[in-house]
N, C-alpha and C. Protein backbone atom coordinates (compact mmCIF):
# COMPACT_ATOMS: atom_id res chain seq x y z
N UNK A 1 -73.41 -124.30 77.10
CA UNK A 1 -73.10 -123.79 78.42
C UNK A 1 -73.95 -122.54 78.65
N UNK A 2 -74.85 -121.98 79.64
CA UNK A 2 -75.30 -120.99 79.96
C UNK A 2 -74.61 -120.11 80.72
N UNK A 3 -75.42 -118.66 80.56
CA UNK A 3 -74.70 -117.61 80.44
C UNK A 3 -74.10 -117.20 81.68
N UNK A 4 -74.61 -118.07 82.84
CA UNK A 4 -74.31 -117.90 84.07
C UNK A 4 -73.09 -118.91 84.59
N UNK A 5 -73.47 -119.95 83.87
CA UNK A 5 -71.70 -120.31 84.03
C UNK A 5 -70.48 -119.84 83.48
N UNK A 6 -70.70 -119.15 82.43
CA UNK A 6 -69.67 -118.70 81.45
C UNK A 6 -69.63 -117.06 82.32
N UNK A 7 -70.47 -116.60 82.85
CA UNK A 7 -70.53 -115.30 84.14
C UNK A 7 -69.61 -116.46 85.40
N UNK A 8 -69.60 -117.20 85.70
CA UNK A 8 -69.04 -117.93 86.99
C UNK A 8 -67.76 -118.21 86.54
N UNK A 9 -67.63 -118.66 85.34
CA UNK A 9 -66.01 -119.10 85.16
C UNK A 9 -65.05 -117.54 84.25
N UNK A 10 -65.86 -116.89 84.15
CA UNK A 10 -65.25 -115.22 83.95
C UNK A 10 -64.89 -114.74 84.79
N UNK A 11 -65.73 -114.77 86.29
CA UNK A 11 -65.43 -113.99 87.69
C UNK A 11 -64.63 -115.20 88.01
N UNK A 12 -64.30 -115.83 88.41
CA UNK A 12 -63.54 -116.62 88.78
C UNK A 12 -61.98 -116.82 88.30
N UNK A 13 -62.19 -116.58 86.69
CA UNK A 13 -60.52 -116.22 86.12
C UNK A 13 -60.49 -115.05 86.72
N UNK A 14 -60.94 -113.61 86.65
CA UNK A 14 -60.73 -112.61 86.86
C UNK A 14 -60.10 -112.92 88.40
N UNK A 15 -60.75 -112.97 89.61
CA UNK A 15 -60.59 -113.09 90.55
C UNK A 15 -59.23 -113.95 90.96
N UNK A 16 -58.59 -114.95 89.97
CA UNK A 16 -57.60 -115.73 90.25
C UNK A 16 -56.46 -114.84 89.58
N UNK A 17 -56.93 -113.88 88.37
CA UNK A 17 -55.76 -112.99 88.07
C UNK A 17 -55.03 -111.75 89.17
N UNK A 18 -55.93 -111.43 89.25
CA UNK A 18 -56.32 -110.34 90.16
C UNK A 18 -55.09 -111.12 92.07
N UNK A 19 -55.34 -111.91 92.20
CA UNK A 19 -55.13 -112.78 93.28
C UNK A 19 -53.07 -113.06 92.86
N UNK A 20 -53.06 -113.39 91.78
CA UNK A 20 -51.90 -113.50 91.04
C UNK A 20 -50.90 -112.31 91.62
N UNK A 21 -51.16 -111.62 90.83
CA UNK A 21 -51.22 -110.04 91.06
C UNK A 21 -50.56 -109.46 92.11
N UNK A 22 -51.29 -109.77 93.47
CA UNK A 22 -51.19 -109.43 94.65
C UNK A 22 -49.75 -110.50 95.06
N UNK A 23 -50.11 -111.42 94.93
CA UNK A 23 -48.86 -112.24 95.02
C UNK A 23 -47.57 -112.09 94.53
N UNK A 24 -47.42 -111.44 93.14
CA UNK A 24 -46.30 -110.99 92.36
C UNK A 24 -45.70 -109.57 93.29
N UNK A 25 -46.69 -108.20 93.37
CA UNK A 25 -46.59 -107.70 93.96
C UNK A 25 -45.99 -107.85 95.65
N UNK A 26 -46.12 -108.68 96.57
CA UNK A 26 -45.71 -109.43 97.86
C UNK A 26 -44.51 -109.78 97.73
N UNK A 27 -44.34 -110.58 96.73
CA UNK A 27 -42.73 -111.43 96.39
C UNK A 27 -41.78 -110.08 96.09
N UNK A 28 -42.43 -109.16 94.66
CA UNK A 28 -41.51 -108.11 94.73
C UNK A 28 -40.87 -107.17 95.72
N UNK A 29 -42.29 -106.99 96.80
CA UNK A 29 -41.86 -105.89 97.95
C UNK A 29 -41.14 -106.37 98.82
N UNK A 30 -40.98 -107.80 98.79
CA UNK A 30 -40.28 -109.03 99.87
C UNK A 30 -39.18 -109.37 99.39
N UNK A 31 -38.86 -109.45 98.27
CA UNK A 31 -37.49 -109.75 97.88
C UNK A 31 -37.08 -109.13 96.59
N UNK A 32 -37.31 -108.03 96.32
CA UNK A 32 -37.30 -106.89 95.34
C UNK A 32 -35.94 -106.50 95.72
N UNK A 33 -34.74 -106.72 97.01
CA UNK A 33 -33.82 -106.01 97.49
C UNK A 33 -32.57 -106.84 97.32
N UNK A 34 -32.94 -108.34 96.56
CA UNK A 34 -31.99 -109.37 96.68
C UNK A 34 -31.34 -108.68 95.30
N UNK A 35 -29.65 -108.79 95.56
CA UNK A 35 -28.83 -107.72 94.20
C UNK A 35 -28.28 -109.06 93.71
N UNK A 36 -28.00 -110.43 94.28
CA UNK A 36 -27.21 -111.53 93.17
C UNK A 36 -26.45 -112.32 94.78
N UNK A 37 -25.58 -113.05 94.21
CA UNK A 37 -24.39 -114.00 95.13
C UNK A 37 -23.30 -113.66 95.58
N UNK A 38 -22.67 -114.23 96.38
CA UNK A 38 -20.72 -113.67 96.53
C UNK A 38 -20.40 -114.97 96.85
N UNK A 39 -19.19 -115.40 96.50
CA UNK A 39 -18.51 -116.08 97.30
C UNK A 39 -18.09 -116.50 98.61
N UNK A 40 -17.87 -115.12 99.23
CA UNK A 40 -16.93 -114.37 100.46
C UNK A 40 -17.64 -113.34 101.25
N UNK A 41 -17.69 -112.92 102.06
CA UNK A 41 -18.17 -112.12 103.16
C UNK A 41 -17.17 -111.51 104.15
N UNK A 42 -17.20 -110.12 104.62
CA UNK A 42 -16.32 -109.96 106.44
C UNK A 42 -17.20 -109.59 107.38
N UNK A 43 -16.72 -109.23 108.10
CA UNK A 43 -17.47 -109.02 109.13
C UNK A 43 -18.49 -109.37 109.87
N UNK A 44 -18.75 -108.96 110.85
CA UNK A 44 -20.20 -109.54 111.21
C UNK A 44 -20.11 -110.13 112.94
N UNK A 45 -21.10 -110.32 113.71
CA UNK A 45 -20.82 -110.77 115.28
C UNK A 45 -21.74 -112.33 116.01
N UNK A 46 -21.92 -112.85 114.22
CA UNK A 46 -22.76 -113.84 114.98
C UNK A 46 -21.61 -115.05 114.56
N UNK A 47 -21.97 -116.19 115.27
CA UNK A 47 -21.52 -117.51 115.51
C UNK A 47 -22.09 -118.12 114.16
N UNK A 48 -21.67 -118.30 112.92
CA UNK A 48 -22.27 -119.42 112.37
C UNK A 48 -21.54 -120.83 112.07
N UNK A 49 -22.38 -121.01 111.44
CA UNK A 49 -21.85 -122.99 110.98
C UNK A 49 -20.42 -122.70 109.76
N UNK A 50 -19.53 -123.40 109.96
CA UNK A 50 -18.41 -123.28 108.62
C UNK A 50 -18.72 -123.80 107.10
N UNK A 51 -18.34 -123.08 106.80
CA UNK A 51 -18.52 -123.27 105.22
C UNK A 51 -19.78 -122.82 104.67
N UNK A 52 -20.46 -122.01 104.61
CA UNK A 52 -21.34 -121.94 103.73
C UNK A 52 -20.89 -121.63 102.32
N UNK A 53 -21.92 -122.35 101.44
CA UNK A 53 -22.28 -122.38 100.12
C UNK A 53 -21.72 -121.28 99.22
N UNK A 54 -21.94 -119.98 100.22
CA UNK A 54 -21.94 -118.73 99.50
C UNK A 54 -22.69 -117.62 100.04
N UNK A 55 -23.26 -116.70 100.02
CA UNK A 55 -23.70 -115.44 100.73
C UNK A 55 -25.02 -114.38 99.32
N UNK A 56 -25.92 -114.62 99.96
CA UNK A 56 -27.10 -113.82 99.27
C UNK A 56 -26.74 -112.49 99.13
N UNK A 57 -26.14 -111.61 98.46
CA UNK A 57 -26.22 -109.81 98.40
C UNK A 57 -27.27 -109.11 98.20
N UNK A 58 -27.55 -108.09 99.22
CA UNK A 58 -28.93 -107.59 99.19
C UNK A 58 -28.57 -105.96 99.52
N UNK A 59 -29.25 -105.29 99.04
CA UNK A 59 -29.03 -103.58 99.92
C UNK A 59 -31.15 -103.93 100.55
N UNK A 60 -30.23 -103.07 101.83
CA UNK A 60 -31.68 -102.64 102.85
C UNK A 60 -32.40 -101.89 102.17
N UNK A 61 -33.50 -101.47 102.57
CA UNK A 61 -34.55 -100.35 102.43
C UNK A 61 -33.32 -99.00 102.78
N UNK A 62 -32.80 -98.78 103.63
CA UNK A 62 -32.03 -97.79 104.27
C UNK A 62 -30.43 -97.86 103.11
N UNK A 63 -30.14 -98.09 101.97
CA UNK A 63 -29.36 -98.23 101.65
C UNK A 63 -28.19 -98.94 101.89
N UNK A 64 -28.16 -99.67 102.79
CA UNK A 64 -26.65 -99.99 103.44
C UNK A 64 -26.94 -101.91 102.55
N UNK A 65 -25.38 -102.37 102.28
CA UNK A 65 -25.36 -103.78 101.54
C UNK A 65 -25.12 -104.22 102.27
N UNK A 66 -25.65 -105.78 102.59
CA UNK A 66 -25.23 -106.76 103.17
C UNK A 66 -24.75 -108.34 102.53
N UNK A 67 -24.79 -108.82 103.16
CA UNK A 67 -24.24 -110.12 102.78
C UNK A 67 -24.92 -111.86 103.31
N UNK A 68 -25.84 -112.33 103.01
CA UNK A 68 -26.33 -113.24 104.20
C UNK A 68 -26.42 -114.52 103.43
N UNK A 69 -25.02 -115.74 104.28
CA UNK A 69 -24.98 -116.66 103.58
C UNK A 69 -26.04 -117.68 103.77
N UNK A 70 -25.51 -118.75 102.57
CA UNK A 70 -26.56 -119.85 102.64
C UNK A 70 -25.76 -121.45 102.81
N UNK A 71 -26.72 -122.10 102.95
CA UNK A 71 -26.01 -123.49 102.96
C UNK A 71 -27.11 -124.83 102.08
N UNK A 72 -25.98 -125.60 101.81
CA UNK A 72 -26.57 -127.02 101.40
C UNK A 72 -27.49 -127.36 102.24
């Protein structure tokens, strides 16, 4: 193999790590705030569907916890 492919498939891992990276970083700053599950939930002023699954627990950027369920 010459030295310029083994230079092409070096920049190319590098560049796919590097790329990785940024992605791990994204997911963390995007869902770095999710704290686990609940069962149960109160409050709240919207209309939803009955029964959900269960409820995502998250605290905001601003400190305050919420609750946001999910479904099948």
């Amino acid at each position: 193999m010459a030295a310029a492919d083994l230079d092409t498939i070096n920049s190319t891992q590098t560049a796919g790590v590097q790329y990785l990276g940024q992605i791990y970083k994204a997911l963390k700053d995007a869902f770095g705030f999710i704290g686990g599950t609940s069962g149960s939930a109160t409050g709240g002023a919207a209309t939803l569907p009955a029964n959900p699954v269960g409820f995502v627990t998250m605290t905001l950027p601003n400190g305050t916890s919420v609750k946001v369920p999910y479904y099948n």
